[in-house]
C-alpha atoms as a PDB file:
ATOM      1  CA  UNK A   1     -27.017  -0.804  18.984  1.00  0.00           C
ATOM      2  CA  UNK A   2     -29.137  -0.754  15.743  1.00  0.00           C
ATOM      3  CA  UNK A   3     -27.374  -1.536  12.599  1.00  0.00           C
ATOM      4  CA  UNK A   4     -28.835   2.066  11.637  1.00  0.00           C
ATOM      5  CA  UNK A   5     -26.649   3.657  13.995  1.00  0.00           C
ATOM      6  CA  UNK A   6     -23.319   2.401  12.265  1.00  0.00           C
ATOM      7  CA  UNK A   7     -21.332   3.785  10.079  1.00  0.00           C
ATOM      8  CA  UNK A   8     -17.954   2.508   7.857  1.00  0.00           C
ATOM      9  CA  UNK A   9     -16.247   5.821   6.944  1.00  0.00           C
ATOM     10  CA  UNK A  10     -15.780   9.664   8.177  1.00  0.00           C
ATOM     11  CA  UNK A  11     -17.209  12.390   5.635  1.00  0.00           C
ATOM     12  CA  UNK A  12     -17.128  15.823   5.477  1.00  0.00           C
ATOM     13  CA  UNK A  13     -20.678  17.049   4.338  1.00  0.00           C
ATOM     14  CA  UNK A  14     -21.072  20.624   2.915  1.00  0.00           C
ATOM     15  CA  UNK A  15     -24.638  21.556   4.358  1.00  0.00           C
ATOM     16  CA  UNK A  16     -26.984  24.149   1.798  1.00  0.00           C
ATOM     17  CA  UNK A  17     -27.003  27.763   2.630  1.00  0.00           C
ATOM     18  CA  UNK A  18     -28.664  30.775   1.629  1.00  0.00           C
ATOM     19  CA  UNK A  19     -27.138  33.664   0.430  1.00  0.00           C
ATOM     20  CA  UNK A  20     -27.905  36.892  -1.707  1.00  0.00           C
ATOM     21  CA  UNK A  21     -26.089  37.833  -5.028  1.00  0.00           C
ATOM     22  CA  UNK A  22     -24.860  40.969  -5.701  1.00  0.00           C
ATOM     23  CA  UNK A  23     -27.969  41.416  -7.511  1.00  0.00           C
ATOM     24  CA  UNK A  24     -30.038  41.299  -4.150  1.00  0.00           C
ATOM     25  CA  UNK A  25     -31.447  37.524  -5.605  1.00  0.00           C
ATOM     26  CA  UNK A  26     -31.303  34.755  -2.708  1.00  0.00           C
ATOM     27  CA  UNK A  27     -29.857  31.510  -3.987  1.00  0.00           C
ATOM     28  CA  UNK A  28     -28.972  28.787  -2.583  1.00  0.00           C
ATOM     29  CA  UNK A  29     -25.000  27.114  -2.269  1.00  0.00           C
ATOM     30  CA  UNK A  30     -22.923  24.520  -0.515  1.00  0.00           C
ATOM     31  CA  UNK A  31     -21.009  25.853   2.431  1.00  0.00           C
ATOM     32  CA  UNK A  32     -17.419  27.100   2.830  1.00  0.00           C
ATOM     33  CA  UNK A  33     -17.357  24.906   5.481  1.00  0.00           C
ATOM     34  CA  UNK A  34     -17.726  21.593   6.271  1.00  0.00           C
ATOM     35  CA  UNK A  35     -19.253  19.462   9.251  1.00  0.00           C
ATOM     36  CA  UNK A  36     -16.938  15.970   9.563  1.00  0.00           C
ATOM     37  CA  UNK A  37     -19.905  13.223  10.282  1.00  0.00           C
ATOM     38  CA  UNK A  38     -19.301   9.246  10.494  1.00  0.00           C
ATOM     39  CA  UNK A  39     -21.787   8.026   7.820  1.00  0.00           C
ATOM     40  CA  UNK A  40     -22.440   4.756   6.027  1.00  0.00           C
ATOM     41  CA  UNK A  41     -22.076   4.206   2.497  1.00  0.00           C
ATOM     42  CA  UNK A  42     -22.327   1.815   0.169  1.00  0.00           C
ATOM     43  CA  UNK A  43     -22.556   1.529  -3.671  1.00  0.00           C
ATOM     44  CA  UNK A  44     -25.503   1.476  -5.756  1.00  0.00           C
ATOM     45  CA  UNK A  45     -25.526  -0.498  -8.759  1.00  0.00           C
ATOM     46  CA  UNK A  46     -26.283   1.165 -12.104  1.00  0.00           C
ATOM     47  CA  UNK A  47     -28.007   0.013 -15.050  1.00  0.00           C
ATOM     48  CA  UNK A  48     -29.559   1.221 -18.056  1.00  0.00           C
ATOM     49  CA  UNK A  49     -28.006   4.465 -19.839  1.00  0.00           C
ATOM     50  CA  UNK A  50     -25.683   5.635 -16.650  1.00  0.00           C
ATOM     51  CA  UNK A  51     -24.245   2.019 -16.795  1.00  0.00           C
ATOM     52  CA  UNK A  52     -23.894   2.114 -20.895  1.00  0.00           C
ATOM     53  CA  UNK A  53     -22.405   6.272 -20.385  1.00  0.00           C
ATOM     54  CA  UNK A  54     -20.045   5.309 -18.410  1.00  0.00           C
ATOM     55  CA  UNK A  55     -18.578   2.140 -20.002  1.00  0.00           C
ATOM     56  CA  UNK A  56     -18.674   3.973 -23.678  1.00  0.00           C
ATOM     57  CA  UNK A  57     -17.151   6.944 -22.639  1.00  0.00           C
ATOM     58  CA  UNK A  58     -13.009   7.442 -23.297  1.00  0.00           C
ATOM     59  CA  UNK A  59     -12.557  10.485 -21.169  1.00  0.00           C
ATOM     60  CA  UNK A  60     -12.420   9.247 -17.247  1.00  0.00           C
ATOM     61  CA  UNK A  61     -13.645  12.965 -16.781  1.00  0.00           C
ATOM     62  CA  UNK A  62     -17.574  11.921 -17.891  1.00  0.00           C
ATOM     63  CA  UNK A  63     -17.598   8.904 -16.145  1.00  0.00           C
ATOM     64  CA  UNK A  64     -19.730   8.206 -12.924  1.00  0.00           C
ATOM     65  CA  UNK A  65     -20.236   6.889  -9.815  1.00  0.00           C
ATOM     66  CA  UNK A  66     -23.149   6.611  -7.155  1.00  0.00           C
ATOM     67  CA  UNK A  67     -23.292   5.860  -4.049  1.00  0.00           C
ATOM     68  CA  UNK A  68     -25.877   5.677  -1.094  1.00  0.00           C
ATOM     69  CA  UNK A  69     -25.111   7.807   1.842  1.00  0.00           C
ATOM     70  CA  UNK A  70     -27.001   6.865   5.761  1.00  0.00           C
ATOM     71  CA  UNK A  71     -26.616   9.356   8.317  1.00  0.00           C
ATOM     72  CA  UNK A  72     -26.912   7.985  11.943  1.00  0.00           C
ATOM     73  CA  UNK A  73     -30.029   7.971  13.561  1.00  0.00           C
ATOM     74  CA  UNK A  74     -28.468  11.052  16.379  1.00  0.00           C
ATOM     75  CA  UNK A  75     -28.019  13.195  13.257  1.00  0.00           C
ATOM     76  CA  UNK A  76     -31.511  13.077  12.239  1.00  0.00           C
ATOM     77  CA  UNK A  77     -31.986  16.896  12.619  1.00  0.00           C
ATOM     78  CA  UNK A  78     -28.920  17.468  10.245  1.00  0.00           C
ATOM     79  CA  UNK A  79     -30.342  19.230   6.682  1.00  0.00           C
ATOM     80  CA  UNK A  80     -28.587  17.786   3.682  1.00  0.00           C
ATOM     81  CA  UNK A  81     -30.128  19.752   0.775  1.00  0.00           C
ATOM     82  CA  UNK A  82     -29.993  19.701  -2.978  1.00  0.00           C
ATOM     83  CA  UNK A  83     -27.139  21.493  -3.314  1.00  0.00           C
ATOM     84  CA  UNK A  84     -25.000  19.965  -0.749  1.00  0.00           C
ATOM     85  CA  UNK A  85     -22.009  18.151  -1.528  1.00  0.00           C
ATOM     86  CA  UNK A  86     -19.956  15.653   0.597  1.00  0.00           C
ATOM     87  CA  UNK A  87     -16.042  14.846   0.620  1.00  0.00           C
ATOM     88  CA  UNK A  88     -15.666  11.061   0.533  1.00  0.00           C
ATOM     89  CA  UNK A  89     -11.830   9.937   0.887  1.00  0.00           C
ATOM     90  CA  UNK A  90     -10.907  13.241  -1.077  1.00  0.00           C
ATOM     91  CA  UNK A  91     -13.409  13.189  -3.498  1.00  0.00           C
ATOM     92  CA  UNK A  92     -16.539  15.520  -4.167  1.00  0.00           C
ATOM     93  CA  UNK A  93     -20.072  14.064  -4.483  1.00  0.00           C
ATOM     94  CA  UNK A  94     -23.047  16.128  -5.271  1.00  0.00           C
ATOM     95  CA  UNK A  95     -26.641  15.374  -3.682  1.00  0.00           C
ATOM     96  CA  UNK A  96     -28.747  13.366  -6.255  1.00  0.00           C
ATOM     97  CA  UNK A  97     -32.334  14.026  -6.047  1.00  0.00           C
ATOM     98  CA  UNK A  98     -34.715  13.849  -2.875  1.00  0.00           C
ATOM     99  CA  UNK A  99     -33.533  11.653  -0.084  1.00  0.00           C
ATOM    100  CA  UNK A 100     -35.948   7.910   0.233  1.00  0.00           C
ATOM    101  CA  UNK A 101     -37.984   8.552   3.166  1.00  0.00           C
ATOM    102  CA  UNK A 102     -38.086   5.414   5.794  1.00  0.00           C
ATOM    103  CA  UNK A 103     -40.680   5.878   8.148  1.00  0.00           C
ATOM    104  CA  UNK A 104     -41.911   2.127   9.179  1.00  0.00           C
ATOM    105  CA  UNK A 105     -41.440   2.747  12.661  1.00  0.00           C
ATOM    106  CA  UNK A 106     -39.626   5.496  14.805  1.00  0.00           C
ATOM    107  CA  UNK A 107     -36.777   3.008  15.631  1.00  0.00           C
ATOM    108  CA  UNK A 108     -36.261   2.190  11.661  1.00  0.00           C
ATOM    109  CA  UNK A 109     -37.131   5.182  10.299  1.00  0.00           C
ATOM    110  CA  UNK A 110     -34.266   6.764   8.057  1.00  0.00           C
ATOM    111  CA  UNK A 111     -32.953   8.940   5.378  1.00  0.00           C
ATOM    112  CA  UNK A 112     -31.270   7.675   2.587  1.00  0.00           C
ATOM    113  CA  UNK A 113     -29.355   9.707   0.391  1.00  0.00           C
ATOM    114  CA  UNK A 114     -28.116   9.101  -3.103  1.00  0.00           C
ATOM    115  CA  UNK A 115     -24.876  10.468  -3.939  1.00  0.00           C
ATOM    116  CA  UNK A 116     -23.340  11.086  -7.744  1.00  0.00           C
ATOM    117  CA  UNK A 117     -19.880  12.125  -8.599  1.00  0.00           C
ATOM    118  CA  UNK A 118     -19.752  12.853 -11.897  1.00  0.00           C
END
């Protein structure tokens, strides 16, 4: 078993659907419902300005956290798009820009995805 194929905690992701407004305009959504998945995640350390917002802030509302989110290599056909979120331990996460594209080999290749609560 690859170590891409673990994963240290159950998620529930909220995939991106389509649906129309009630002015007829298609837009785009996280799901009602969620798909549980058993992803690895680990945190990402911050620097610069997200570092500095967060330790000058005095509301705990405006402070944030990231995180990097692997899916395992059998859910490679599973869409997570922009506006996706994912339930970690009771807590929501929004998607955070374009997933890093592995593709070394077909046995490494991955997606990661970087995950903000904010």
């Amino acid at each position: 078993m690859s170590l891409l194929d673990k994963g240290n905690t159950w998620v529930t992701i909220y995939p991106e659907e389509a649906v129309v407004d009630r002015d007829g305009n298609i837009r785009t959504r996280a799901s009602k419902e969620g798909v549980r998945k058993f992803v690895w995640i680990a945190p990402v350390g911050q620097s610069g300005t997200a570092a500095r917002r967060a330790e000058q802030d005095n509301e705990g509302y405006e402070s944030e956290k990231v995180v990097r989110m692997r899916l395992q290599r059998k859910d490679h056909d599973f869409e997570i798009g922009a506006q996706s979120k994912v339930d970690i331990e009771g807590k929501m996460f929004s998607v955070f820009g374009d997933p890093a594209v592995y593709r070394c080999s077909p046995r490494t290749g991955h997606l990661d995805y970087t995950l903000r609560r904010a």
